[in-house]
N, C-alpha and C. Protein backbone atom coordinates (compact mmCIF):
# COMPACT_ATOMS: atom_id res chain seq x y z
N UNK A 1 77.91 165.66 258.42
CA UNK A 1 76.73 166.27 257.83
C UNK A 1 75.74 165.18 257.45
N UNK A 2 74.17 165.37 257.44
CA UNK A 2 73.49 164.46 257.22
C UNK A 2 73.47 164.18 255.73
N UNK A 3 73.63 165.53 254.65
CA UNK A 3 73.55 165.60 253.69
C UNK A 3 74.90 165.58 253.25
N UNK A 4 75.24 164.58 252.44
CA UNK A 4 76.73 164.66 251.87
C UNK A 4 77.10 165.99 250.86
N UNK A 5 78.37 166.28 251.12
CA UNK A 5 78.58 167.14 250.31
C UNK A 5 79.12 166.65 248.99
N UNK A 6 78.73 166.66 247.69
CA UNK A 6 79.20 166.18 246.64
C UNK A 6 79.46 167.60 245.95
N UNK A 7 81.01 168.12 245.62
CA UNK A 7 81.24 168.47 244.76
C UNK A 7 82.02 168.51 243.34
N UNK A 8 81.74 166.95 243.01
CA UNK A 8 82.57 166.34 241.83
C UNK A 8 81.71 167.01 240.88
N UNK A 9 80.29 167.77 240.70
CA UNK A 9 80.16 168.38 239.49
C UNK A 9 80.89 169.80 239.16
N UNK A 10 81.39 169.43 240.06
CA UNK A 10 82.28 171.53 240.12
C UNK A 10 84.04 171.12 240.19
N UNK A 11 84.85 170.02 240.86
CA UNK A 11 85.87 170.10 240.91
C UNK A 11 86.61 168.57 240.65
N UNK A 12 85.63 167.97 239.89
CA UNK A 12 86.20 166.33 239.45
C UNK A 12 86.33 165.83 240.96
N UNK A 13 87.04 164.62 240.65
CA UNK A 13 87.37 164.11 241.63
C UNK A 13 88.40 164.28 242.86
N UNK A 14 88.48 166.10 242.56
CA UNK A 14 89.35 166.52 244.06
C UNK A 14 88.70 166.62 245.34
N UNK A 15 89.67 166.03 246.27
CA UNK A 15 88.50 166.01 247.64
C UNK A 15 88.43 167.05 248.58
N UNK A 16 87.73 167.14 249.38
CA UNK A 16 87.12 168.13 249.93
C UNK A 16 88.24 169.00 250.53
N UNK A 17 88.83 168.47 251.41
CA UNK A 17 90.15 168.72 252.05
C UNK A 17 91.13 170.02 250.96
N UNK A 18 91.43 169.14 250.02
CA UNK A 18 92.10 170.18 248.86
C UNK A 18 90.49 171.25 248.33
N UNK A 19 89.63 170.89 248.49
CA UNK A 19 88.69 172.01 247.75
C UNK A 19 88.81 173.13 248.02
N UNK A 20 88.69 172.99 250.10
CA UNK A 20 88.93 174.18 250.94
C UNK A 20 89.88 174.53 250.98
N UNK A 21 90.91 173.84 251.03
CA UNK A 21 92.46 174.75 250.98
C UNK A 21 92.53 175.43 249.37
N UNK A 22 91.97 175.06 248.75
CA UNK A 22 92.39 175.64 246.99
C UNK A 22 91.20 177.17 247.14
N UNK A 23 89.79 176.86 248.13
CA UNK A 23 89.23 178.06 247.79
C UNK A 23 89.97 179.16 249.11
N UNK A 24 90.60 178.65 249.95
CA UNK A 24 90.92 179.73 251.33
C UNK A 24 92.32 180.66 250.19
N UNK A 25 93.05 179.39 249.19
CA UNK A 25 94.21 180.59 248.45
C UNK A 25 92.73 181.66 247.23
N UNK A 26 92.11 180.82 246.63
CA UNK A 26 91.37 181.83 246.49
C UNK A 26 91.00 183.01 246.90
N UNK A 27 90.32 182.97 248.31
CA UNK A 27 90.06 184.03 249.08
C UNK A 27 90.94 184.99 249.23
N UNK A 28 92.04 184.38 250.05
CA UNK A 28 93.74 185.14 249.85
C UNK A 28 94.06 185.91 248.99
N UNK A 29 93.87 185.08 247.52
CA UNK A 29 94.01 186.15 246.17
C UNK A 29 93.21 187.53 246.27
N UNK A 30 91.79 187.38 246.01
CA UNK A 30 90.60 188.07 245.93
C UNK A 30 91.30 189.67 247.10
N UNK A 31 91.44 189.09 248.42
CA UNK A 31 91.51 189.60 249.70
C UNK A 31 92.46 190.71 249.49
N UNK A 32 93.61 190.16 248.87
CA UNK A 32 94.89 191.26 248.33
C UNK A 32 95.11 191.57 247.33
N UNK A 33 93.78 191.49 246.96
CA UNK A 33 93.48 192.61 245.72
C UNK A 33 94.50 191.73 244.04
N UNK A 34 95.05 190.81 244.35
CA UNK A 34 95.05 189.78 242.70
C UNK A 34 94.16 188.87 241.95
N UNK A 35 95.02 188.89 240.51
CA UNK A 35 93.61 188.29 240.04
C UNK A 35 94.06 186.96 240.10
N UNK A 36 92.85 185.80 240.35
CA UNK A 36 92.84 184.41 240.49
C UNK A 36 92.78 183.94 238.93
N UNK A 37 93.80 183.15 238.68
CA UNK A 37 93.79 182.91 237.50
C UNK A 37 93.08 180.91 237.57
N UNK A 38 92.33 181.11 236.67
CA UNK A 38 91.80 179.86 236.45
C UNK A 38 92.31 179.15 235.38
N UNK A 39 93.05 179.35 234.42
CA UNK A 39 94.00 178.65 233.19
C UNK A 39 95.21 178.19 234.07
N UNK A 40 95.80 178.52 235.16
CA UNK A 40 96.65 177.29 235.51
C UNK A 40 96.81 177.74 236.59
N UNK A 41 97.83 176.39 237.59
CA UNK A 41 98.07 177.00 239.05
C UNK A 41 97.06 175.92 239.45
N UNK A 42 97.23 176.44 240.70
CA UNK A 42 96.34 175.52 242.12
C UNK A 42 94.98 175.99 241.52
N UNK A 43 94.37 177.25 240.85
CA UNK A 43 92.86 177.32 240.86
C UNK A 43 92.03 176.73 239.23
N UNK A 44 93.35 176.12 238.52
CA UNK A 44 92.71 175.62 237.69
C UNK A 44 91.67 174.70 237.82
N UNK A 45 91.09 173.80 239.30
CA UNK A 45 90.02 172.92 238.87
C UNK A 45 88.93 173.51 239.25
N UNK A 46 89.00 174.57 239.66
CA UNK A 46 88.14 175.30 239.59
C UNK A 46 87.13 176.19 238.27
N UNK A 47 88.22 175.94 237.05
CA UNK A 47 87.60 176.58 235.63
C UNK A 47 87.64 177.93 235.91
N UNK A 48 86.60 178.48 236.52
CA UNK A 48 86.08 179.93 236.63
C UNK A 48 85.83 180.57 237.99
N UNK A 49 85.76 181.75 237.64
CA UNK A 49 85.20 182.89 238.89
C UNK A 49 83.46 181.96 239.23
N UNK A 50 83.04 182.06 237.99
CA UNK A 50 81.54 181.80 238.17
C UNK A 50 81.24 180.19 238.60
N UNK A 51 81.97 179.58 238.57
CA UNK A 51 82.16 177.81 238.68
C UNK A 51 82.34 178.22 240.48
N UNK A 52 83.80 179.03 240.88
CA UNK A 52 83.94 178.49 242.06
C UNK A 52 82.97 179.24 242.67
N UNK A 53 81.87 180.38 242.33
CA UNK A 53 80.86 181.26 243.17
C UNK A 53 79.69 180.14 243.72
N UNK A 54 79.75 178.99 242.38
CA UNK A 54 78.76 177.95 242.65
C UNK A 54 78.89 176.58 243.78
N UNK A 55 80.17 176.76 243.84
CA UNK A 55 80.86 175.40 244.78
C UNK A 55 80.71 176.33 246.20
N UNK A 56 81.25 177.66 246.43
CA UNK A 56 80.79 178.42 247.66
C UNK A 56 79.21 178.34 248.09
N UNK A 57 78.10 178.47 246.99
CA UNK A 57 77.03 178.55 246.92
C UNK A 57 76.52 177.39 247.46
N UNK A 58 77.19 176.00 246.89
CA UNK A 58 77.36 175.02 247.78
C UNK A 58 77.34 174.56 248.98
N UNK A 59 78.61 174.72 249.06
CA UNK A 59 78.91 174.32 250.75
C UNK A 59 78.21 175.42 251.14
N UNK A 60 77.91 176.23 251.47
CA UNK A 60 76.54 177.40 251.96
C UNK A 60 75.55 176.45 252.23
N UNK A 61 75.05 176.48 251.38
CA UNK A 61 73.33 175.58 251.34
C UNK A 61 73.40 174.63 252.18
N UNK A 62 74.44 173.71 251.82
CA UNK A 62 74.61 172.18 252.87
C UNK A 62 74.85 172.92 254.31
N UNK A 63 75.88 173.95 254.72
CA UNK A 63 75.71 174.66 255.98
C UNK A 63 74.57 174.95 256.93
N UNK A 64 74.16 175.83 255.85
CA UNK A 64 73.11 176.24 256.60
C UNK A 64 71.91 175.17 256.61
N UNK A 65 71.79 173.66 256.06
CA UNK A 65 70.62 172.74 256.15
C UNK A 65 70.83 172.38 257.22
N UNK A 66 72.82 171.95 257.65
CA UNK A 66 72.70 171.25 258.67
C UNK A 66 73.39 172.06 260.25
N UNK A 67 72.97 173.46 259.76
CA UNK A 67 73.05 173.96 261.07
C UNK A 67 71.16 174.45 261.52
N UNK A 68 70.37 173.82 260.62
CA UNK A 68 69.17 173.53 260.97
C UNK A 68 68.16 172.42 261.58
N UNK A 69 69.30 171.31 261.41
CA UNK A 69 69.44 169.97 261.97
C UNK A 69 69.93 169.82 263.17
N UNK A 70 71.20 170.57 263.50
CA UNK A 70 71.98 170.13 264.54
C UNK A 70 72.49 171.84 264.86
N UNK A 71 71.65 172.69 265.36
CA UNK A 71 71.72 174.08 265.92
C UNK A 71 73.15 173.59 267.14
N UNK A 72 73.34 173.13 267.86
CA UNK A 72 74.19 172.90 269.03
C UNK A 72 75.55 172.79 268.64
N UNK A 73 75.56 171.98 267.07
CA UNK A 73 76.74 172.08 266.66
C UNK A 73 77.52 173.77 266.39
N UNK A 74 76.63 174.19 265.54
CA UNK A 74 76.95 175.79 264.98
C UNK A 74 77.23 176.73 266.53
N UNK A 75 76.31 176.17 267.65
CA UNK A 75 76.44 177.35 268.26
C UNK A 75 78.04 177.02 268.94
N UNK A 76 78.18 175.42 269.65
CA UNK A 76 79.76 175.88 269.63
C UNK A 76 80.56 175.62 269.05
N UNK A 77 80.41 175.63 267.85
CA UNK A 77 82.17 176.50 267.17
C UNK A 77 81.86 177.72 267.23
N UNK A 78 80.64 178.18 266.95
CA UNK A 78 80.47 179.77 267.13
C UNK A 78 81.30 180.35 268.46
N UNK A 79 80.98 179.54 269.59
CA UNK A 79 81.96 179.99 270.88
C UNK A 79 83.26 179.63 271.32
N UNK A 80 83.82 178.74 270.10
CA UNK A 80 85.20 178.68 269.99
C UNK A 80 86.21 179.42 269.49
């Protein structure tokens, strides 16, 4: 990405790698209908519902800047 993704104001110094795997069990939770608990477990560095809506909100924005940069990239994974 041209624009780095920094999300140490939302998840300290966990790296990206664990961000996405901690929000895909998120999703998982949400998906089958449990509640994601943010007081402990894998989604504690996350704090909150409303914390991790902002780190999604995130990586969004940086997405979509740099599938405005580099359209060729998006289109193939789109056809993968």
């Amino acid at each position: 990405m041209s624009e780095k993704l920094d999300l140490t104001k939302f998840v300290g110094d966990l790296s990206l790698e664990k961000t996405i795997g901690k929000l895909y069990s998120y999703r998982s939770k949400v998906v089958h209908g449990d509640e994601p608990d943010f007081n402990r477990g894998e989604l504690q560095p996350f704090k909150s519902k409303i914390n991790t809506e902002k780190i999604l909100r995130e990586i969004t924005r940086k997405l979509i800047i740099q599938s405005l940069i580099e359209p060729e990239l998006f289109k193939d994974l789109k056809e993968c």
